[in-house]
C-alpha atoms as a PDB file:
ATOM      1  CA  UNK A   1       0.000   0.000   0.000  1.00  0.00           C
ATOM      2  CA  UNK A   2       1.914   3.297  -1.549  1.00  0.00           C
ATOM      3  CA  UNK A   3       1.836   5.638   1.775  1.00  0.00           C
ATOM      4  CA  UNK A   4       0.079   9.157   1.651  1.00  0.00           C
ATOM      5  CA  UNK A   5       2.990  12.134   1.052  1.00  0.00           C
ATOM      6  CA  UNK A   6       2.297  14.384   4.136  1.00  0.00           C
ATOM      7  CA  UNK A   7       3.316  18.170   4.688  1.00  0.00           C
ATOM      8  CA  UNK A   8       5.970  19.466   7.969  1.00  0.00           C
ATOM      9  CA  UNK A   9       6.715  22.645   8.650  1.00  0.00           C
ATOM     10  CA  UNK A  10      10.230  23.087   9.937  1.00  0.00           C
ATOM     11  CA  UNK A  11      12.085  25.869  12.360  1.00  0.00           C
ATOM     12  CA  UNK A  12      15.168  26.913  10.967  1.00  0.00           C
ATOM     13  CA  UNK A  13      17.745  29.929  11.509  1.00  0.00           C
ATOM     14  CA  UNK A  14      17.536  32.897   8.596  1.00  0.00           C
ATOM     15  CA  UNK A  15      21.153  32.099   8.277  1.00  0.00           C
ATOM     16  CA  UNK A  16      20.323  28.293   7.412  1.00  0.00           C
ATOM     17  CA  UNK A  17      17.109  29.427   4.961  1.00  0.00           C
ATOM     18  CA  UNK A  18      19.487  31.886   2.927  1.00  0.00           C
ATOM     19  CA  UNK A  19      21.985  28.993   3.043  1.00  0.00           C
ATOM     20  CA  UNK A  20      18.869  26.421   1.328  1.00  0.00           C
ATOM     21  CA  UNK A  21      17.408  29.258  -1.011  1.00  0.00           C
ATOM     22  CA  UNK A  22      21.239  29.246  -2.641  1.00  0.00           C
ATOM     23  CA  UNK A  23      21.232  25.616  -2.621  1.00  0.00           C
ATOM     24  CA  UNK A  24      24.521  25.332  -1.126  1.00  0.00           C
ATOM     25  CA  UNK A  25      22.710  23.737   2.395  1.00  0.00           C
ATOM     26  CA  UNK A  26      21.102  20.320   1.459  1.00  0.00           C
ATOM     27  CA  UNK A  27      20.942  19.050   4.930  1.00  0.00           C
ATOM     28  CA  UNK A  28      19.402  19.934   8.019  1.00  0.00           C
ATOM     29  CA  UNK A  29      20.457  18.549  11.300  1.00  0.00           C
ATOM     30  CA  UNK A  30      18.051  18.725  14.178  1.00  0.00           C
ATOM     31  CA  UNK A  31      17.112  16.987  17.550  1.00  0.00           C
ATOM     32  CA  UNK A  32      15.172  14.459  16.878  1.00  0.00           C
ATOM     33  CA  UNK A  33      11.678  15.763  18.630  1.00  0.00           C
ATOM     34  CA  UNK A  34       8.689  13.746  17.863  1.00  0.00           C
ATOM     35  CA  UNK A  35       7.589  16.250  15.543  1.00  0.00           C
ATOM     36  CA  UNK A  36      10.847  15.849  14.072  1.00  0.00           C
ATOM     37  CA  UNK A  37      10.051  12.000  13.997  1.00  0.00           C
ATOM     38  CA  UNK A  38       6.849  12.566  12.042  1.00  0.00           C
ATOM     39  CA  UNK A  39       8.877  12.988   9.203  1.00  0.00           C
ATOM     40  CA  UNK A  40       8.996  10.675   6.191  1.00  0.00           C
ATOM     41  CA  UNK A  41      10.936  10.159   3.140  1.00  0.00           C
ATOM     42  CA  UNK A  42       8.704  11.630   0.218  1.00  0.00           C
ATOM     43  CA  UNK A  43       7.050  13.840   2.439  1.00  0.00           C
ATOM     44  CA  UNK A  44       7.040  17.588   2.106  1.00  0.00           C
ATOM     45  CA  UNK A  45       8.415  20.274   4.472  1.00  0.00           C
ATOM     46  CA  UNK A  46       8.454  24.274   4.320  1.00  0.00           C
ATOM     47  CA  UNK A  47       9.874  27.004   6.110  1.00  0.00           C
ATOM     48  CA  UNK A  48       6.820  28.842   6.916  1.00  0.00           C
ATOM     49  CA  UNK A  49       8.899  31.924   9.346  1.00  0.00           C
ATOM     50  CA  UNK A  50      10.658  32.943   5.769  1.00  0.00           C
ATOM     51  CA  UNK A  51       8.570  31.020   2.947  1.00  0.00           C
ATOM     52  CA  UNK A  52       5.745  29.070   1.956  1.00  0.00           C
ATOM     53  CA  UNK A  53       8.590  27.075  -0.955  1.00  0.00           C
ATOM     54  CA  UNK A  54       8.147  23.585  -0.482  1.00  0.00           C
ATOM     55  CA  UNK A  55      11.168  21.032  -0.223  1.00  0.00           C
ATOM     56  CA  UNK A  56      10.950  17.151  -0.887  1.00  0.00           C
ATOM     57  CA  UNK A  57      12.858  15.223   1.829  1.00  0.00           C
ATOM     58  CA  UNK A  58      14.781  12.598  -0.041  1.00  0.00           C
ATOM     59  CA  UNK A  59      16.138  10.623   3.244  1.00  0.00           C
ATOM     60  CA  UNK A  60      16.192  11.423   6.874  1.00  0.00           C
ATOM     61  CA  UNK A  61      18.377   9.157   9.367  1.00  0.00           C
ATOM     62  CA  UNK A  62      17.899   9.524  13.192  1.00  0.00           C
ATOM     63  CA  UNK A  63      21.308   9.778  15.305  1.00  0.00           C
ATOM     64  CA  UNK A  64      22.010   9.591  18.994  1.00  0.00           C
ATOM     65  CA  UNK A  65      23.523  12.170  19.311  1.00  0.00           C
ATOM     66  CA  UNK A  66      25.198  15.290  16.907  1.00  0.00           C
ATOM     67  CA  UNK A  67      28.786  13.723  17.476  1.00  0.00           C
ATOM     68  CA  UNK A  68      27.359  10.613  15.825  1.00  0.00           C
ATOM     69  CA  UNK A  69      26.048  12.808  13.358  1.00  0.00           C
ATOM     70  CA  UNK A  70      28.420  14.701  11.641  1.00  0.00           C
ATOM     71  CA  UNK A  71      30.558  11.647  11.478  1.00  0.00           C
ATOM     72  CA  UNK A  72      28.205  10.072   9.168  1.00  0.00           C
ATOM     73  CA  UNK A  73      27.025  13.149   7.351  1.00  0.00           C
ATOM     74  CA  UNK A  74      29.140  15.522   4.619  1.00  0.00           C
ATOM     75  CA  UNK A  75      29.911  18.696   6.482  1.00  0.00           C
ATOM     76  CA  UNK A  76      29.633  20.127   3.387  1.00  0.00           C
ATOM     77  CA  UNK A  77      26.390  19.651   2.847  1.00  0.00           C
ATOM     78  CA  UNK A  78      24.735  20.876   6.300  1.00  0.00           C
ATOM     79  CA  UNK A  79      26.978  23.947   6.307  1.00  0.00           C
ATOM     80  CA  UNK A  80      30.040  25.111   3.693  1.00  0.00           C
ATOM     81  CA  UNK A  81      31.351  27.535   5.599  1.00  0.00           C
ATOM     82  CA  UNK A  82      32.442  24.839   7.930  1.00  0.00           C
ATOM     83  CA  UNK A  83      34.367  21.954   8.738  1.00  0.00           C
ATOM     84  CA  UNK A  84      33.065  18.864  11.034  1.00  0.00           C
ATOM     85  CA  UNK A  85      34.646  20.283  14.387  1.00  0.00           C
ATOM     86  CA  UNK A  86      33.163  23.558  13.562  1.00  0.00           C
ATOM     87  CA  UNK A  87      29.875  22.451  12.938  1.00  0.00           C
ATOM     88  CA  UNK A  88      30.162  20.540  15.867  1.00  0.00           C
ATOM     89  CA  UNK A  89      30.924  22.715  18.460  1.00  0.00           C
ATOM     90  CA  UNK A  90      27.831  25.039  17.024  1.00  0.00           C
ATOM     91  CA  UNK A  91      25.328  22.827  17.722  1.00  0.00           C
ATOM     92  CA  UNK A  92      26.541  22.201  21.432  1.00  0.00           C
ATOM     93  CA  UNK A  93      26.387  25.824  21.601  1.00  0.00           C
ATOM     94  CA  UNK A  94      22.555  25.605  20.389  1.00  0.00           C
ATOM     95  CA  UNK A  95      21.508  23.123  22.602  1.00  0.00           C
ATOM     96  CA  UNK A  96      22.179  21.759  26.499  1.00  0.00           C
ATOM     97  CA  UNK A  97      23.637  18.016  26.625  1.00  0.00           C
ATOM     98  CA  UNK A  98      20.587  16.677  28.585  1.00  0.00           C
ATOM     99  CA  UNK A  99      18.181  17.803  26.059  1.00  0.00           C
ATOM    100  CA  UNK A 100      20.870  16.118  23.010  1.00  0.00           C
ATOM    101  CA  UNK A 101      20.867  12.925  25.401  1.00  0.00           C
ATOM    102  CA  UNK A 102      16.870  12.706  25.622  1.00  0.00           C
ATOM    103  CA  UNK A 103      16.436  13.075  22.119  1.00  0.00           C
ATOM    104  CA  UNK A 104      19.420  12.308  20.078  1.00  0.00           C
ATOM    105  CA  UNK A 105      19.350  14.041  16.441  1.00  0.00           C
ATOM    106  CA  UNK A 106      18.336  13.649  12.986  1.00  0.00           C
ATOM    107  CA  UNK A 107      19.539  14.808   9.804  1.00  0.00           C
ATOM    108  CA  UNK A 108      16.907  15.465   7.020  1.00  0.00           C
ATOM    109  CA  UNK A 109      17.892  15.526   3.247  1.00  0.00           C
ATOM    110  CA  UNK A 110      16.285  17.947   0.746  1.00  0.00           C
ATOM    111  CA  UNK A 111      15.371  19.135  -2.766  1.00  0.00           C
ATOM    112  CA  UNK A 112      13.338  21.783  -4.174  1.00  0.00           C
ATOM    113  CA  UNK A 113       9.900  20.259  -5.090  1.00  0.00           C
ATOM    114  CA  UNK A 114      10.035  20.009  -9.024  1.00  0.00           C
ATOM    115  CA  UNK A 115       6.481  21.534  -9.306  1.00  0.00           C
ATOM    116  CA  UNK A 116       7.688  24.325  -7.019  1.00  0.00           C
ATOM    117  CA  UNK A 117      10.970  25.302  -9.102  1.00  0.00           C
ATOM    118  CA  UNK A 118       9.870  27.553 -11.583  1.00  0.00           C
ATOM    119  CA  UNK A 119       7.224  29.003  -8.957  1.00  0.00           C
ATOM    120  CA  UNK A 120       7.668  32.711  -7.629  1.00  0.00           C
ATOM    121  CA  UNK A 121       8.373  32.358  -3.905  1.00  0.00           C
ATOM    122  CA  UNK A 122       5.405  34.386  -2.142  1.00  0.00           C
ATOM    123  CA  UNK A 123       5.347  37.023   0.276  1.00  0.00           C
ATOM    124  CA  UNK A 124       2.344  37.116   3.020  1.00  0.00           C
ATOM    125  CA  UNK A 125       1.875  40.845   3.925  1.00  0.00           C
ATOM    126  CA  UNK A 126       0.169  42.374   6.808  1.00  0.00           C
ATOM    127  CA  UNK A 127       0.037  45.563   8.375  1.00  0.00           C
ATOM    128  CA  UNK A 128      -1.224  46.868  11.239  1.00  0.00           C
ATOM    129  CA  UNK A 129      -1.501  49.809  14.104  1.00  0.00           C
ATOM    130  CA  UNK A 130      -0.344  49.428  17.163  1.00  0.00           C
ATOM    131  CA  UNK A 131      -3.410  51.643  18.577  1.00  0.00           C
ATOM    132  CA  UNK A 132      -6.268  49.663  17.263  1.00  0.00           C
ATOM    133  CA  UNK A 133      -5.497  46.791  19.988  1.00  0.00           C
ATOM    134  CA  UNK A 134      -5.587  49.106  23.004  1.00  0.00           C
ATOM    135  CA  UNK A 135      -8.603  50.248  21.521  1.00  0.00           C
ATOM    136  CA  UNK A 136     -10.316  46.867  20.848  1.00  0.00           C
ATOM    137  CA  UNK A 137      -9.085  46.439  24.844  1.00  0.00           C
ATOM    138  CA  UNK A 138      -6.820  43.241  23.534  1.00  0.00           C
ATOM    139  CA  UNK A 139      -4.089  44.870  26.127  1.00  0.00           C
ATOM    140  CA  UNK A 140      -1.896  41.962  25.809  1.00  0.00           C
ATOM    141  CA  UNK A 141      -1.357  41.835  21.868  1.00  0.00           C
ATOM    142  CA  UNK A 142      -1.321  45.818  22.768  1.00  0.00           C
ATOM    143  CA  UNK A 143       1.786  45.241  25.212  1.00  0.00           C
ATOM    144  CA  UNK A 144       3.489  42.302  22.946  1.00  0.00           C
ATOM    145  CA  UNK A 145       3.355  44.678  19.875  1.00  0.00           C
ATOM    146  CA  UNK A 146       5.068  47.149  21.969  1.00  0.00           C
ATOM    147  CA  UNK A 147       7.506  45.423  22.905  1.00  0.00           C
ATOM    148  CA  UNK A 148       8.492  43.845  19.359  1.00  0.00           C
ATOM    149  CA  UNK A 149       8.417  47.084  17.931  1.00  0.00           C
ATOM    150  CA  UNK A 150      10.993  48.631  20.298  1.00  0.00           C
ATOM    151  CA  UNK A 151      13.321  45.829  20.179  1.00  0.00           C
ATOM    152  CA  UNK A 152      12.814  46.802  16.058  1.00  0.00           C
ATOM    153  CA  UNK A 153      13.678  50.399  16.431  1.00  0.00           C
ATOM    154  CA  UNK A 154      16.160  50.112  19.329  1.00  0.00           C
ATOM    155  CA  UNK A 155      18.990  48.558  16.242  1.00  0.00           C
ATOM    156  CA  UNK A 156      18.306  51.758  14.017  1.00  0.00           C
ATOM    157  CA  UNK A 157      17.977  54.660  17.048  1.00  0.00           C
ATOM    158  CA  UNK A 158      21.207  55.070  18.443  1.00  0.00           C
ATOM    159  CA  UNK A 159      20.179  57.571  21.450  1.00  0.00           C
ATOM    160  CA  UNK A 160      20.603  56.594  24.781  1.00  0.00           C
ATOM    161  CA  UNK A 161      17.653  58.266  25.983  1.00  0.00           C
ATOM    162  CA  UNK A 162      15.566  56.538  23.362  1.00  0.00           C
ATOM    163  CA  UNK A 163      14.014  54.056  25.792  1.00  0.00           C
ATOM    164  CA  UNK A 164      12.819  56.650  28.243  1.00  0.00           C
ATOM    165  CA  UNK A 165      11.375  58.381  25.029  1.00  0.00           C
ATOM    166  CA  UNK A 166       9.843  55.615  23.950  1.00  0.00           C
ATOM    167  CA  UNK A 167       7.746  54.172  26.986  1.00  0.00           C
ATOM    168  CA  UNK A 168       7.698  57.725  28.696  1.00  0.00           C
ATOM    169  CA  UNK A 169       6.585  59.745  25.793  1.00  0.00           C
ATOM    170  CA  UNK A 170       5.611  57.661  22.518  1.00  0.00           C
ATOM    171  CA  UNK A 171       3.572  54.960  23.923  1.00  0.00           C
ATOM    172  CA  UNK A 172       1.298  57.395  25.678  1.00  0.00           C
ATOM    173  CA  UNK A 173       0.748  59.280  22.780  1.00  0.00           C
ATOM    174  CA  UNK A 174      -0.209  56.351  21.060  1.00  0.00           C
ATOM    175  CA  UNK A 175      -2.752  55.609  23.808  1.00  0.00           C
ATOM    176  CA  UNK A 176      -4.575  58.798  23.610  1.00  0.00           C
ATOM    177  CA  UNK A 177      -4.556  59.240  19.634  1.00  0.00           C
ATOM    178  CA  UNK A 178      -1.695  61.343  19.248  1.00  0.00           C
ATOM    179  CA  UNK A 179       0.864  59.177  17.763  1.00  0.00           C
ATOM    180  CA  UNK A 180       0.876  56.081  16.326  1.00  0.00           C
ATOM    181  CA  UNK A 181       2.666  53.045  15.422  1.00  0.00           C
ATOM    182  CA  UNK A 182       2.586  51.216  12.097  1.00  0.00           C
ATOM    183  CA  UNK A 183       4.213  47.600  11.293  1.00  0.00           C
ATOM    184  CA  UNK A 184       5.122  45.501   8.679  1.00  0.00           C
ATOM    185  CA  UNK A 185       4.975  41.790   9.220  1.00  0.00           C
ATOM    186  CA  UNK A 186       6.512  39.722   5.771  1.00  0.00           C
ATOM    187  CA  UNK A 187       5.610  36.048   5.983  1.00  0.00           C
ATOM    188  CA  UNK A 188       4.945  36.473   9.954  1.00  0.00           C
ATOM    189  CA  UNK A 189       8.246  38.097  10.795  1.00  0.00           C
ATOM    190  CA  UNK A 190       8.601  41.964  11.565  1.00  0.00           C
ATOM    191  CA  UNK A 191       9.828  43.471   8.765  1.00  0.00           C
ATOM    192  CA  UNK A 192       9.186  47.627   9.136  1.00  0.00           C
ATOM    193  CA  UNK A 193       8.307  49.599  12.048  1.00  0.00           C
ATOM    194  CA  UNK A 194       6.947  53.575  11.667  1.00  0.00           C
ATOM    195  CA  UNK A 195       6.894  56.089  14.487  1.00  0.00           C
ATOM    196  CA  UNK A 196       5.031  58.937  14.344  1.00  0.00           C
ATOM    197  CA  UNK A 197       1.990  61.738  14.163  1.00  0.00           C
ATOM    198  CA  UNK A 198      -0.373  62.719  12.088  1.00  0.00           C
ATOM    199  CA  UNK A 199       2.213  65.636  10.155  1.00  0.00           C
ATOM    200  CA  UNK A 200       5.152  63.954  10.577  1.00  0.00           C
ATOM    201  CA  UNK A 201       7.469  60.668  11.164  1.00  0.00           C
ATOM    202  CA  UNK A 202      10.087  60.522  13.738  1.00  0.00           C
ATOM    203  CA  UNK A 203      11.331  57.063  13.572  1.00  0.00           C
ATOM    204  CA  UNK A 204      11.253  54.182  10.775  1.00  0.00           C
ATOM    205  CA  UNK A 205      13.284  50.954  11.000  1.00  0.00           C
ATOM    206  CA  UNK A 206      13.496  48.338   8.180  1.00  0.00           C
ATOM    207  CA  UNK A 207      15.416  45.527   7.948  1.00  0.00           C
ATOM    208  CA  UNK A 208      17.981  45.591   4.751  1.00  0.00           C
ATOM    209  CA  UNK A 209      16.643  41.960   3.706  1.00  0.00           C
ATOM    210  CA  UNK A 210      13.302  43.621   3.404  1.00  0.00           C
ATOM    211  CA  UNK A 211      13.904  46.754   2.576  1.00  0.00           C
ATOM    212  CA  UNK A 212      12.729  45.841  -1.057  1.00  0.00           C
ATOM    213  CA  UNK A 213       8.726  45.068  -0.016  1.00  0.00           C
ATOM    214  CA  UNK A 214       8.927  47.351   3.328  1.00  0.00           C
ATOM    215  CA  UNK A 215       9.419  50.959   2.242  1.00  0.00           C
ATOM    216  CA  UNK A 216       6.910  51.148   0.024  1.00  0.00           C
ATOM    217  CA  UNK A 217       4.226  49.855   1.950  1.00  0.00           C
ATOM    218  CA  UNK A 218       5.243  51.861   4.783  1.00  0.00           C
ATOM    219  CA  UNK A 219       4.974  54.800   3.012  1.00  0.00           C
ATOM    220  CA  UNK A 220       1.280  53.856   1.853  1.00  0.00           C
ATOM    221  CA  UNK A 221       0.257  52.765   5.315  1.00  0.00           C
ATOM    222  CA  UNK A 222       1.653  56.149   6.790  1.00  0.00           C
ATOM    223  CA  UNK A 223       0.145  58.125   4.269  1.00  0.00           C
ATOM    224  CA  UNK A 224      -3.433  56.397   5.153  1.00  0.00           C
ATOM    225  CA  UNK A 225      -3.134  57.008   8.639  1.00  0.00           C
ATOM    226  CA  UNK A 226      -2.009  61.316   8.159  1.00  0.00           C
ATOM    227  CA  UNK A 227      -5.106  61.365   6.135  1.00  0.00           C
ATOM    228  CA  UNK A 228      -6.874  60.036   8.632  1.00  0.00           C
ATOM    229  CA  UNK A 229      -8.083  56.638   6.747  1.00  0.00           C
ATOM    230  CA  UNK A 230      -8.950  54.151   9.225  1.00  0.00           C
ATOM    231  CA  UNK A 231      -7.176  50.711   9.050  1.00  0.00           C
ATOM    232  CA  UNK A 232      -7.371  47.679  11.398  1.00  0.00           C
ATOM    233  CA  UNK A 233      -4.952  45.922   8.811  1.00  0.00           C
ATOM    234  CA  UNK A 234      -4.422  44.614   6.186  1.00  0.00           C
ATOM    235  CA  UNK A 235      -3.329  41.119   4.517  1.00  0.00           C
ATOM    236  CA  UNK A 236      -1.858  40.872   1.474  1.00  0.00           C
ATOM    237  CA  UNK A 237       0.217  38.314  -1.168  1.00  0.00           C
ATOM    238  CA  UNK A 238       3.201  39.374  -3.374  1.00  0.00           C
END
């Protein structure tokens, strides 16, 4: 009985998904959680925090332990840049040696899907305002936007005094409707964050890798909100 091809979506650094999207990283080594174990040969698996590109696994062998591992795989192959005692001592760094020893580690092989390699790799867009959660009382999205938001910004504003600005004068202007704060999320990642009133912006962060899709829709969102457009947000595919 020929057994059903299932779909996995996988966790991965950005590093390692740049690494697969120049097809110089064929495979990935990971513990060996039971989701991990779910994994067939023939199945499918994506990389849903940067893509919706789907790879075919060609073979996946379980280890007990990384050691084991990278003896039996090509270094080459789960990372060029480095050499088996490299690659090695990274994923010790990664992970503690109890958690290794419960689970041991796998190494999944992969190809691009043959109906997927002539596809254009999407982009999911959505956009939002920080303000419209306080105001729909959903305080702790409210607080968690916030917070990703400044941890954005804090990499592009370079003022010590920033932080105090931020919590002691921008977040209670976006409260009561004086300021507000706009972001970009690309494929469920933050990818653009806006800061400012209804006349003018004070701070904007963007990521280089996504400066491409981000500045113009920031511009269009900020736009919308000076002219007073109301927006909840919106979703979008590129």
């Amino acid at each position: 009985m020929e057994m059903q091809q299932k779909h996995h979506t996988v966790k991965i650094s950005y590093a390692d998904y740049v690494l697969i999207k120049r097809k110089s990283k064929k495979v990935i080594l990971k513990l060996n959680r039971k989701s991990m174990q779910k994994i067939k040969r023939g199945d499918t698996i994506s990389f849903d925090d940067y893509s919706s590109k789907k790879f075919l696994v060609t073979r996946i062998n379980a280890y007990e332990d990384f050691a084991e591992a990278v003896d039996y795989e090509d270094p080459k192959l789960i990372d060029p840049r480095e050499g088996k005692y490299e690659l090695l001592s990274d994923y010790h760094k990664r992970y503690a040696a109890s958690t290794e020893r419960k689970w041991g580690a796998c190494a999944i092989q992969i190809e691009p899907c043959a109906q997927e390699e002539n596809k254009k790799e999407q982009v999911h867009v959505k956009t939002l305002r920080v303000s419209y959660y306080f105001e729909e009382k959903r305080k702790g999205v409210f607080v968690n936007l916030l917070y990703k938001a400044y941890n954005g910004l804090i990499y592009e504003v370079k003022d010590p005094d920033f932080c105090r600005e931020y919590w002691g004068k921008i977040v209670p202007a976006v409260i009561d409707g004086t300021m507000e704060i706009i972001m970009v999320m690309l494929n469920n990642r933050l990818a653009g964050v806006s800061v400012g009133s209804r006349t003018q912006t004070d701070y904007i962060w963007i990521p280089k890798k996504w400066k491409k899709y981000s500045e113009k829709i920031l511009q269009v969102e900020t736009k919308l909100y000076q002219e007073g457009k109301p927006s909840k947000f919106r979703k979008a595919i590129l």
